[in-house]
Protein backbone atom coordinates (compact mmCIF):
# COMPACT_ATOMS: atom_id res chain seq x y z
CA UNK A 1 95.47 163.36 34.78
CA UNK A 2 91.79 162.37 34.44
CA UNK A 3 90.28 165.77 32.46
CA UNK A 4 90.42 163.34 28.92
CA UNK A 5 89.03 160.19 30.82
CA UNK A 6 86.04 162.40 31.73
CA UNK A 7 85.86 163.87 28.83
CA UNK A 8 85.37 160.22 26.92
CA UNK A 9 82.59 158.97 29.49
CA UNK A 10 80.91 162.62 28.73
CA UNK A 11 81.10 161.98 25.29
CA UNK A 12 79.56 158.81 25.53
CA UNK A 13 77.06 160.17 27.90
CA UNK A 14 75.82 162.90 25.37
CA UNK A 15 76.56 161.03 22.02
CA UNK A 16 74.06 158.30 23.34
CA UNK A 17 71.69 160.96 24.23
CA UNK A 18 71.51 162.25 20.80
CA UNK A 19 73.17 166.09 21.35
CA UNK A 20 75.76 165.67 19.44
CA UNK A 21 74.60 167.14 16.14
CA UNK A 22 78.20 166.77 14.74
CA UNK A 23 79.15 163.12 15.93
CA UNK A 24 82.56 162.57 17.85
CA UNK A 25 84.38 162.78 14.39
CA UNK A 26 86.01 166.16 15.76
CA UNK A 27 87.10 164.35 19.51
CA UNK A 28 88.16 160.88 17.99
CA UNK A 29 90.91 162.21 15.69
CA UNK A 30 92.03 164.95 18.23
CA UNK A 31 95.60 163.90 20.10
CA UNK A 32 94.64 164.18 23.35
CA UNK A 33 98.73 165.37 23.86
CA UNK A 34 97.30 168.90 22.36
CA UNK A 35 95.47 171.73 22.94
CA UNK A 36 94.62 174.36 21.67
CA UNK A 37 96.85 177.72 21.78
CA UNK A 38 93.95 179.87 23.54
CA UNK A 39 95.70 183.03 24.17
CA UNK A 40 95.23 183.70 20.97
CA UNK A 41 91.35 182.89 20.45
CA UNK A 42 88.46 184.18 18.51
CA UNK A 43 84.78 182.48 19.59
CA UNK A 44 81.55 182.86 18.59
CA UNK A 45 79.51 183.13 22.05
CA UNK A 46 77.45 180.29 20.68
CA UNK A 47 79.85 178.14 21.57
CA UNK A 48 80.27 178.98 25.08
CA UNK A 49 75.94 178.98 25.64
CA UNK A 50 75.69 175.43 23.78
CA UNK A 51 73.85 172.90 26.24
CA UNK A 52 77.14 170.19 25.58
CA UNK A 53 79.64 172.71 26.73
CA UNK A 54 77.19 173.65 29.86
CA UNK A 55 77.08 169.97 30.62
CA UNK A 56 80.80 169.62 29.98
CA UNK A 57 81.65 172.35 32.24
CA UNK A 58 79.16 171.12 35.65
CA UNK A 59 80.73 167.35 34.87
CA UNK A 60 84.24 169.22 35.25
CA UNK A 61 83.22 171.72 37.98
CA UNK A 62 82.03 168.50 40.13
CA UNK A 63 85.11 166.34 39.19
CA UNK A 64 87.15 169.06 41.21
CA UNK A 65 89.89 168.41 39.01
CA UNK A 66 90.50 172.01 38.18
CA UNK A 67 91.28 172.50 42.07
CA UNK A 68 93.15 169.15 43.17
CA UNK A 69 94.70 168.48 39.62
CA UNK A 70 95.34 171.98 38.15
CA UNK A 71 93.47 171.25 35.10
CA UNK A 72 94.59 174.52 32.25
CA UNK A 73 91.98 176.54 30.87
CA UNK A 74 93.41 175.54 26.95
CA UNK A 75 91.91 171.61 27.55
CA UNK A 76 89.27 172.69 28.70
CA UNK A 77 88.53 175.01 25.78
CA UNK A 78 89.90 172.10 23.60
CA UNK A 79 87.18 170.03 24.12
CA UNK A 80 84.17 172.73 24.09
CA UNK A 81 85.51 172.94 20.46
CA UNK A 82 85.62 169.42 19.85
CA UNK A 83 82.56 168.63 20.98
CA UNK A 84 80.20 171.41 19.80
CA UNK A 85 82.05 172.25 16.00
CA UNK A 86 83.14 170.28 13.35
CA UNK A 87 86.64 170.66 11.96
CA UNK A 88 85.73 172.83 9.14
CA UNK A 89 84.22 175.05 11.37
CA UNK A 90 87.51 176.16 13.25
CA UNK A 91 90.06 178.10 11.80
CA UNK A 92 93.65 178.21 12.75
CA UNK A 93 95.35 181.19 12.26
CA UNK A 94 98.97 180.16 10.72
CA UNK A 95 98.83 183.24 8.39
CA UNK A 96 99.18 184.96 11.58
CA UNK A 97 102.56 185.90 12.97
CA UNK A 98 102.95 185.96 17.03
CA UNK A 99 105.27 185.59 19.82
CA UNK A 100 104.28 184.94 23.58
CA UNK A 101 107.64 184.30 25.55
CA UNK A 102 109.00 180.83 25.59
CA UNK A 103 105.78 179.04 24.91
CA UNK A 104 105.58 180.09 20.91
CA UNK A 105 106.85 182.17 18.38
CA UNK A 106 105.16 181.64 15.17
CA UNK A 107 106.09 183.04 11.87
CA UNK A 108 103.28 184.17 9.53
CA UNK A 109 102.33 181.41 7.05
CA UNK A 110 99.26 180.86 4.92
CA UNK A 111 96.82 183.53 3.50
CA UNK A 112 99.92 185.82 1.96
CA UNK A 113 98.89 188.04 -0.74
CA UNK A 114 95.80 190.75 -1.30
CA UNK A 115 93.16 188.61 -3.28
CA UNK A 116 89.84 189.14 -4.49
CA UNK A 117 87.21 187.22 -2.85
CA UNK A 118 83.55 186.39 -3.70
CA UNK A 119 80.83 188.03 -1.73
CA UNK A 120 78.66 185.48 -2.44
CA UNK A 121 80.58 183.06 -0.70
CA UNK A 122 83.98 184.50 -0.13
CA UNK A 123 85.67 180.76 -0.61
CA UNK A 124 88.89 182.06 0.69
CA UNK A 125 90.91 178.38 1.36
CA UNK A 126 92.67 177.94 4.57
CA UNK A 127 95.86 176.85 1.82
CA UNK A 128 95.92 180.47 0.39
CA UNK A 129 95.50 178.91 -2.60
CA UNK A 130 92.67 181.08 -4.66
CA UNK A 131 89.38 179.31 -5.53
CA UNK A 132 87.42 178.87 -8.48
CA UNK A 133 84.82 181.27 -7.89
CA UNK A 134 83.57 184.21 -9.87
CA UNK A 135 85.89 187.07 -7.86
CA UNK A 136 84.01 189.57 -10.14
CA UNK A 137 81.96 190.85 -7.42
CA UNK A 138 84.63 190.89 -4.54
CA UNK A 139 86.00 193.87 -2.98
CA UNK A 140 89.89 194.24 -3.50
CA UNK A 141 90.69 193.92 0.00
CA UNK A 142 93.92 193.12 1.63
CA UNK A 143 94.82 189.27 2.88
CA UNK A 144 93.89 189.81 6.18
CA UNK A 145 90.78 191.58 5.31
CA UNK A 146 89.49 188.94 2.59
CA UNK A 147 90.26 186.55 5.71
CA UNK A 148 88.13 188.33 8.12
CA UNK A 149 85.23 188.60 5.45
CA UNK A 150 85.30 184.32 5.08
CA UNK A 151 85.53 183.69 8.82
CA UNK A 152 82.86 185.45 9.28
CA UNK A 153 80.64 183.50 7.23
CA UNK A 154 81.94 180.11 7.77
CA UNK A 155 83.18 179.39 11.35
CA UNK A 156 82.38 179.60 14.78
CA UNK A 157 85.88 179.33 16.53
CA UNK A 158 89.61 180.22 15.57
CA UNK A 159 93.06 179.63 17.42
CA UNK A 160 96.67 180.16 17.12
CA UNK A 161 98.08 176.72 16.88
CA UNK A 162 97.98 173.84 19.44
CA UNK A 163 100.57 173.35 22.25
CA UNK A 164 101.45 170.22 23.98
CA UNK A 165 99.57 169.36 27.19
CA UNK A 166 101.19 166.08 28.75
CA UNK A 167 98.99 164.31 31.51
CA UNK A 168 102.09 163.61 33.05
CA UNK A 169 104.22 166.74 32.92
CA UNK A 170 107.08 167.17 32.86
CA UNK A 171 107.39 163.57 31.98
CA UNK A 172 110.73 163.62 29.97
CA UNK A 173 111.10 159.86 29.30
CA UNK A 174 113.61 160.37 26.73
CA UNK A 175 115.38 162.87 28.29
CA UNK A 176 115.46 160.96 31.50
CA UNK A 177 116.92 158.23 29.90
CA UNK A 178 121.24 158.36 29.24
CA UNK A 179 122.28 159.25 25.87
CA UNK A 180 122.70 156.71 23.46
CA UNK A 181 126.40 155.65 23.40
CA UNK A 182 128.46 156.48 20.26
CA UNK A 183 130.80 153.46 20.91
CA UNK A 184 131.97 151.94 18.10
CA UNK A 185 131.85 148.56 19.37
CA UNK A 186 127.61 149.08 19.32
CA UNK A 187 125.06 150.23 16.83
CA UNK A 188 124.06 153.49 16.68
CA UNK A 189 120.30 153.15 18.15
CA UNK A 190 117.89 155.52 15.91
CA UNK A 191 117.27 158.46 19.00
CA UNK A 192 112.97 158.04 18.57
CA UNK A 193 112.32 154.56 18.97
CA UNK A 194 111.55 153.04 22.26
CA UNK A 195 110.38 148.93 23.47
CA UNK A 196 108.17 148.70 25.70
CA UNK A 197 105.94 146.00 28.00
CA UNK A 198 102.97 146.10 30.12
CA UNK A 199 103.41 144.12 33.43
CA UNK A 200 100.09 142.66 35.25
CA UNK A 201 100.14 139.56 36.45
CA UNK A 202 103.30 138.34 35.47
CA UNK A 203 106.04 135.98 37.61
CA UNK A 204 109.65 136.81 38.42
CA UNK A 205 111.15 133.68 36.39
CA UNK A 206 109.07 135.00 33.02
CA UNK A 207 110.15 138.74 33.59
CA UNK A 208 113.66 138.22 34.21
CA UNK A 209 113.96 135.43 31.43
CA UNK A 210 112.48 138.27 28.93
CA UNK A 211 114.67 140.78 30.36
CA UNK A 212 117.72 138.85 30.46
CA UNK A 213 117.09 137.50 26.61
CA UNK A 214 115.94 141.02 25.50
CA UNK A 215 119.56 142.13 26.70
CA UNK A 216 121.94 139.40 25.60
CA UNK A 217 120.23 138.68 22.37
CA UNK A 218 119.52 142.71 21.36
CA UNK A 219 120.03 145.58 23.61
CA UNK A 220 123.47 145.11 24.33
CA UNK A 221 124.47 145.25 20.92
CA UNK A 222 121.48 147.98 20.16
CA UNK A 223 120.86 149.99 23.24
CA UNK A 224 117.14 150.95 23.37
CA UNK A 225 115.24 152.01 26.18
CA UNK A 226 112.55 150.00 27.30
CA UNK A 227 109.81 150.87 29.74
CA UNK A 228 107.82 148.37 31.78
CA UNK A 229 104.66 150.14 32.62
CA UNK A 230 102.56 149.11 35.57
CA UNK A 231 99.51 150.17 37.15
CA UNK A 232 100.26 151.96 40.09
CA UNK A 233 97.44 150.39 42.10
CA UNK A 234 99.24 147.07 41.37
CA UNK A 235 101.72 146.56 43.99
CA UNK A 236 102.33 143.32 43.18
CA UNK A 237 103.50 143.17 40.05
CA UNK A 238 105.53 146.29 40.89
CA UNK A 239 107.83 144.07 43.15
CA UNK A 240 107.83 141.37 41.00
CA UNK A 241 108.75 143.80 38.39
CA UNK A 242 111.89 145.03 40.72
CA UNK A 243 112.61 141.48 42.02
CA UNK A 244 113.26 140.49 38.40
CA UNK A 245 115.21 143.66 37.41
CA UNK A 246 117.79 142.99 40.30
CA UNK A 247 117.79 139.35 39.55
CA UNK A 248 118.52 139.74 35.34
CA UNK A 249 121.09 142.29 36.13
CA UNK A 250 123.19 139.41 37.62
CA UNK A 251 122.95 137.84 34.62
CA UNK A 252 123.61 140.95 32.13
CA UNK A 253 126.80 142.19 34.16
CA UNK A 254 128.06 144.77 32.74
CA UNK A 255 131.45 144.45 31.66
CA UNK A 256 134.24 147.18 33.39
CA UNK A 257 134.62 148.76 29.68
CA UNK A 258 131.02 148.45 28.78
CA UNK A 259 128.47 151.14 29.17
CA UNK A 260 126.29 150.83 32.43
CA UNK A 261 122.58 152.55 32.62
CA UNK A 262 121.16 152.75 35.99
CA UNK A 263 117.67 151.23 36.14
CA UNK A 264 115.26 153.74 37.10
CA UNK A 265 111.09 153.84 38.56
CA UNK A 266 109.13 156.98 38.20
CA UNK A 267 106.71 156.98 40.73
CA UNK A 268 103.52 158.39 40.40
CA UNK A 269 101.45 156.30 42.45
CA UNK A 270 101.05 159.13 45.38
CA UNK A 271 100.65 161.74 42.67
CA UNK A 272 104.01 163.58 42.61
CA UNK A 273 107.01 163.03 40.39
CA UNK A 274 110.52 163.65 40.00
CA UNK A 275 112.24 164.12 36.07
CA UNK A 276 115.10 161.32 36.86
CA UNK A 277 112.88 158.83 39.08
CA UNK A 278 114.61 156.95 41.67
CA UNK A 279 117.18 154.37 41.21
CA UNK A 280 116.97 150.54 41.58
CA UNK A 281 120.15 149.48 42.22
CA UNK A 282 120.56 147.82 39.39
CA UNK A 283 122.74 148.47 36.39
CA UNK A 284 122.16 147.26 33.00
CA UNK A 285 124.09 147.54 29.36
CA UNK A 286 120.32 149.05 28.18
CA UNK A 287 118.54 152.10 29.79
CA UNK A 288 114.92 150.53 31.95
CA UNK A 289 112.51 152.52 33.32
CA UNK A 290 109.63 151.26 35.49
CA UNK A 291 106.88 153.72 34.94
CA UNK A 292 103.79 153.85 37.09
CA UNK A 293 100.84 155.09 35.80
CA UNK A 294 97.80 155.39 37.89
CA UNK A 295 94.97 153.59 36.89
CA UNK A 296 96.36 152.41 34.19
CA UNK A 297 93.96 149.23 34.17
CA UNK A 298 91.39 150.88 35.56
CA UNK A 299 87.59 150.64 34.14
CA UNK A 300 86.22 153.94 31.87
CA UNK A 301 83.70 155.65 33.18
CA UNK A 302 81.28 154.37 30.93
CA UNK A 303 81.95 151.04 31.39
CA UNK A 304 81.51 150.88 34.77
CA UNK A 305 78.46 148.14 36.12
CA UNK A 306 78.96 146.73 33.11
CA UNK A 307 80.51 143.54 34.85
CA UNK A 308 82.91 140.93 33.67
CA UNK A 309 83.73 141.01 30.01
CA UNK A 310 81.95 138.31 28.16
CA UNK A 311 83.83 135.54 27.06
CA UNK A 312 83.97 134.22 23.64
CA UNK A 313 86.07 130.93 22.87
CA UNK A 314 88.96 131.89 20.84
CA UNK A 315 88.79 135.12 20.49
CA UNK A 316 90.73 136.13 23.88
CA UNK A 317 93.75 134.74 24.10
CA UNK A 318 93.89 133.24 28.35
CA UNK A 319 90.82 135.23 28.58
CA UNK A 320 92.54 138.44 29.70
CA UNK A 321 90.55 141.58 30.81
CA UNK A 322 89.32 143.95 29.13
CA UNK A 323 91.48 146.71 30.58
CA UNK A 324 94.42 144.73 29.53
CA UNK A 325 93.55 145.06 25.54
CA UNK A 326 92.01 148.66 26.56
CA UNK A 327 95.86 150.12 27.58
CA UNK A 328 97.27 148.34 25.08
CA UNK A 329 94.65 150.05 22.13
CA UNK A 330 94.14 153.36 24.25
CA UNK A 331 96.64 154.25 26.86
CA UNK A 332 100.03 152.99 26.34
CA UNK A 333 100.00 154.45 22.13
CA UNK A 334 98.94 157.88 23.21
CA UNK A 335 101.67 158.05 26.22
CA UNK A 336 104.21 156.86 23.63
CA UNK A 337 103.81 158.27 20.41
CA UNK A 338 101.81 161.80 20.73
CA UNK A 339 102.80 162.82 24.76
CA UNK A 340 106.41 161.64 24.74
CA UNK A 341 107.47 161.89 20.49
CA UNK A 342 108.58 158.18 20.13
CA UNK A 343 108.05 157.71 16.83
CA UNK A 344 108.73 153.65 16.15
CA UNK A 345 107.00 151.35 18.97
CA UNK A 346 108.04 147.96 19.81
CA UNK A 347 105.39 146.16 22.23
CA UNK A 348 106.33 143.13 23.53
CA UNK A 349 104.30 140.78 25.84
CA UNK A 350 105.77 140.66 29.47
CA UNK A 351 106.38 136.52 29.14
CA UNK A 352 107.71 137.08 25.66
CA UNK A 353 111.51 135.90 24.90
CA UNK A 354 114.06 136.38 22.52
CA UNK A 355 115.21 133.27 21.33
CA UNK A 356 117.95 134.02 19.61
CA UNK A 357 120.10 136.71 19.05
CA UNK A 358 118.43 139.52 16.04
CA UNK A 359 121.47 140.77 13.87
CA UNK A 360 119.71 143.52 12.31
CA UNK A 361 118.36 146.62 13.96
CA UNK A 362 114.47 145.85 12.97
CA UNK A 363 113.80 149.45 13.76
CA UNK A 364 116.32 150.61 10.79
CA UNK A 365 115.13 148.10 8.34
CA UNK A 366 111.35 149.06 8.84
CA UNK A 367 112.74 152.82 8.04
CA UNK A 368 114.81 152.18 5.17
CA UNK A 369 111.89 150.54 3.72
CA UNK A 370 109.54 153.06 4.18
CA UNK A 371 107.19 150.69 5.83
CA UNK A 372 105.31 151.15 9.25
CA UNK A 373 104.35 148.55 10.57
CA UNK A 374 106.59 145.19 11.47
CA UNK A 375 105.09 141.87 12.88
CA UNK A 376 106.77 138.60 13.00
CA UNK A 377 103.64 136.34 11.13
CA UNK A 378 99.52 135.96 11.75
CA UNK A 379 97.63 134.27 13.77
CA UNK A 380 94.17 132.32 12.52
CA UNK A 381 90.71 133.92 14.05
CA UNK A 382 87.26 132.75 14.73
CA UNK A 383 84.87 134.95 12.75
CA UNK A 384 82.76 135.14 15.81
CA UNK A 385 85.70 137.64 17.19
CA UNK A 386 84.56 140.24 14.55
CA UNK A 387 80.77 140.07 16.24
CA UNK A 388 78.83 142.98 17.58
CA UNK A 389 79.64 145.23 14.43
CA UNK A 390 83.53 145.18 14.78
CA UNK A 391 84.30 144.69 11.10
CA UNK A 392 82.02 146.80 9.69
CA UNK A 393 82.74 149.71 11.62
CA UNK A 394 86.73 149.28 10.56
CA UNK A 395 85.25 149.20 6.66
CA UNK A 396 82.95 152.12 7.12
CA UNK A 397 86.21 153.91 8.76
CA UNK A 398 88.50 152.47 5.77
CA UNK A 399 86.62 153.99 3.29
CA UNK A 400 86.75 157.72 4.60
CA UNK A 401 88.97 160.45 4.66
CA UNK A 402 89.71 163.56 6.03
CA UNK A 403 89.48 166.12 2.70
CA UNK A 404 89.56 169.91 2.74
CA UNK A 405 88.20 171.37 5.92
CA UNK A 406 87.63 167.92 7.32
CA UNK A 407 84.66 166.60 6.29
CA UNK A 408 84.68 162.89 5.56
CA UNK A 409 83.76 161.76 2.28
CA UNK A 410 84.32 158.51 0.71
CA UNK A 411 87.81 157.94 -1.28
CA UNK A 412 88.07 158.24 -4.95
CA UNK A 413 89.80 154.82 -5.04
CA UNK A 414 88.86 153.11 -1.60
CA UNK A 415 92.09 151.48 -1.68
CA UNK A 416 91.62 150.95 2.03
CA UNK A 417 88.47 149.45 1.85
CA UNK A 418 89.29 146.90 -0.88
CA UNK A 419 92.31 146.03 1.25
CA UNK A 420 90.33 145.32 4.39
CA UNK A 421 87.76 143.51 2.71
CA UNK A 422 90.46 141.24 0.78
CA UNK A 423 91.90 140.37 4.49
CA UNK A 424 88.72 139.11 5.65
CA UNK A 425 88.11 137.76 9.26
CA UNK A 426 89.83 134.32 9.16
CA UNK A 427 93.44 135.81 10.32
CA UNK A 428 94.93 138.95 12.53
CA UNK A 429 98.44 140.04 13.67
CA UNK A 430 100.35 138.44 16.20
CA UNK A 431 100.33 141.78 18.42
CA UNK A 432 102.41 139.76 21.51
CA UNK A 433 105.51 141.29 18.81
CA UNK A 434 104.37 144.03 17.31
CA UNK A 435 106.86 147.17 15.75
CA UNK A 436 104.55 150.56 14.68
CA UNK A 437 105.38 154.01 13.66
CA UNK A 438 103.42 156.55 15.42
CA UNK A 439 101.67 157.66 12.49
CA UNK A 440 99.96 154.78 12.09
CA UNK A 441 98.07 155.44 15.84
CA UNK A 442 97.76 159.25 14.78
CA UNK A 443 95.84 158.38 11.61
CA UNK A 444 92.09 159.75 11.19
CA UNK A 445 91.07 156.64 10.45
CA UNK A 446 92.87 154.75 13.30
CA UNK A 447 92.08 157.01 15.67
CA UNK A 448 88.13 157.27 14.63
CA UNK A 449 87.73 153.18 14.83
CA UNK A 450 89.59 153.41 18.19
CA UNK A 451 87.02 156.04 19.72
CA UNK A 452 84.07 154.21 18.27
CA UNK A 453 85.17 150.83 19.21
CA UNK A 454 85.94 152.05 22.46
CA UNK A 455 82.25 153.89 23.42
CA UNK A 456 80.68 150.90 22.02
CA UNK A 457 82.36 148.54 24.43
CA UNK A 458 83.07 145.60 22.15
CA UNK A 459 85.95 144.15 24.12
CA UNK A 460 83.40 143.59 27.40
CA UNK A 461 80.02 142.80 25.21
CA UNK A 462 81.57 140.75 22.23
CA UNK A 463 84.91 139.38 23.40
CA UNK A 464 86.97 141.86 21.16
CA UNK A 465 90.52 141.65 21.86
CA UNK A 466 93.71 143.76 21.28
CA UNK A 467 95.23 141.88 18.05
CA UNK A 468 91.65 141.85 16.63
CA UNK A 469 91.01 145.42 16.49
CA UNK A 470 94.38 146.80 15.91
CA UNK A 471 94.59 144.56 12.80
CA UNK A 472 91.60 146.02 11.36
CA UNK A 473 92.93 149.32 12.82
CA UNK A 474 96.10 149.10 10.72
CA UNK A 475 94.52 147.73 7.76
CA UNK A 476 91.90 150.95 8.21
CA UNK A 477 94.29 153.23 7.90
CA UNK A 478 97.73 152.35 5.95
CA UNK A 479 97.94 151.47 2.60
């Protein structure tokens, strides 16, 4: 916890200083669930002398994280790369077959077959497909060889693969919670797909009405987990959050035939953690989790004495904080989709309700029909809540890609682009019920408007809010 929160403020830090001669393309599309696979690594030393890594490494060696929070060597490494390289200046090695214990076992993959390769520029692909230059004046030399020859010429850094590196490990929300019941009197839930709420704030009487509908009118007919995260400063809302959990499990009894789920907290307000949690004594026909997450609300680095967030009529709806729209676009989409492997997201607002009961299992329909995104309507929206820059930055993003070795150049069709610009700024999602598939957050594009709206702190200087950006964010980056 904390080693990719100071790596963002650092980024910030030397982006706005003007050191970053390759931009944060490389660190905004990164996962920060991965890492590189670094006992298997070939560096150039260049790397390792750069002035951003030295800085990188003093802001870590100060943080003390790598004593007190047993920050791994492999982040660390991960963001050197990211920060000093671009992407088509890293290799990894997937023609390359190795095993090291339980952690991997990769088969060779790749490069393949002896080819001829150009001296003057030995254009090997990373595809193994063979390029269109002159091969005339190429040695014969073997895959591996031809390989060596390229990388040579063209990169400064090559791993392995990447390996997962949760924040929060081991973290096993979905093995923590019960298998899904193969009763034939309920609907086979899909095994990826998880609804979820972020609690600040809220009162007993709203939580346990949204609990309480969410169960008769869905979940005991389809039963999902759900996960009510909560900062684990907030003590408060954590007991509300309990208090409401004991009182809608009065109301949901659970019938002597039906099938009963423990509700569950994992603590990790004092730092430690357990795989199960601890039980609330309260049983429910759905599987709940209470998961606190420390400083889950808290202020980046960087934004720090930058005081209140401004205020912009109609653009925030009740004027929340900043933070609030921050975990929502930031926090809560990582945890979900790229540490934990959820793959369909259902956010719902803590006060929301179900108002009657949903016959079809939205989850399945938005997978039989390919799409990835479901919302229940739009909402109108001010034009002054695209200020500061907001909607231009989502176009510029809409109208790249990631091509070849990962340089961005402008699409052939800008499909993206024309889309965004043909939704204008008069309307934006209703995110208070909003269904996503985890590619959407993983996209280049998604994930590049995210970092950039994020370092340029829109949502304290211009009144950006959650439904705002990830509208443009979507639009950015699905077709």
């Amino acid at each position: 916890e904390g080693l990719w929160e100071l790596a963002e403020a650092m980024a910030a830090e030397l982006e706005a200083e003007g050191l970053l001669p390759n931009g944060l393309q490389f660190f905004d599309e990164w996962l920060p669930a991965l890492a590189q696979y670094n006992n298997f690594e070939i560096s150039h030393v260049s790397v390792w002398k750069n002035p951003v890594w030295e800085r990188m490494w003093k802001a870590i060696e100060r943080s003390g994280g790598v004593w007190q929070l047993r920050w791994g060597d492999a982040p660390m490494r991960t963001l050197g790369m990211l920060l000093n390289l671009k992407p088509s200046e890293v290799r990894f090695f997937q023609d390359v077959a190795y095993g090291h214990g339980p952690f991997i076992q990769q088969k060779a993959s790749g490069l393949g077959a002896a080819r001829k390769v150009s001296k003057s520029s030995c254009n090997a692909s990373d595809s193994g497909v063979a390029s269109e230059v002159d091969n005339s004046s190429c040695s014969n030399s073997t895959g591996v060889e031809a390989f060596i020859a390229h990388y040579s010429r063209h990169r400064s850094h090559g791993v392995l693969s990447t390996v997962p590196t949760l924040r929060y490990p081991p973290a096993p929300i979905s093995a923590a919670l019960p298998a899904h019941t193969t009763s034939t009197e309920k609907v086979q839930p899909l095994a990826n797909a998880v609804i979820y709420s972020l609690v600040t704030g809220s009162t007993l009487e709203a939580l346990q009405r949204q609990l309480e509908s969410f169960g008769l009118n869905f979940l005991e007919k389809h039963p999902y987990p759900m996960i009510l995260f909560v900062d684990a400063g907030d003590s408060a809302s954590y007991n509300t959050t309990v208090a409401a959990i004991h009182k809608a499990a009065q109301g949901l009894q659970v019938s002597s035939d039906g099938q009963q789920f423990p509700a569950m907290t994992l603590l990790y307000g004092d730092g430690s953690q357990t795989q199960n949690g601890r039980e609330l004594g309260a049983v429910l026909p759905f599987p709940l989790r209470v998961w606190r997450i420390p400083r889950l609300l808290a202020e980046p680095a960087w934004a720090e004495g930058l005081g209140d967030a401004k205020s912009i009529d109609g653009c925030t709806e009740l004027q929340m904080p900043a933070q609030i729209h921050r975990a929502h676009l930031r926090r809560l989409p990582d945890l979900l989709a790229h540490e934990l492997s959820f793959e369909w997201l259902w956010k719902v607002s803590a006060d929301s309700e179900l108002a009657e009961a949903v016959q079809e299992d939205p989850f399945r329909v938005l997978e039989e029909r390919g799409a990835r995104i479901g919302h229940v309507g739009t909402i109108p929206k001010p034009e002054q809540c695209f200020g500061g820059g907001l909607f231009e930055m989502a176009l510029e993003e809409a109208k790249k890609s990631t091509a070849g070795a990962g340089e961005l150049e402008v699409t052939s069709s800008e499909n993206l682009g024309e889309q965004l610009e043909k939704w204008g700024k008069g309307k934006v999602l209703l995110t208070d019920s909003l269904i996503s598939h985890a590619s959407v957050w993983a996209a280049p594009a998604t994930r590049r408007l995210l970092g950039r709206m994020d370092r340029s702190a829109g949502m304290w200087h211009s009144g950006w809010d959650e439904a705002t950006v990830v509208t443009l964010a979507f639009l950015a980056a699905t077709e």
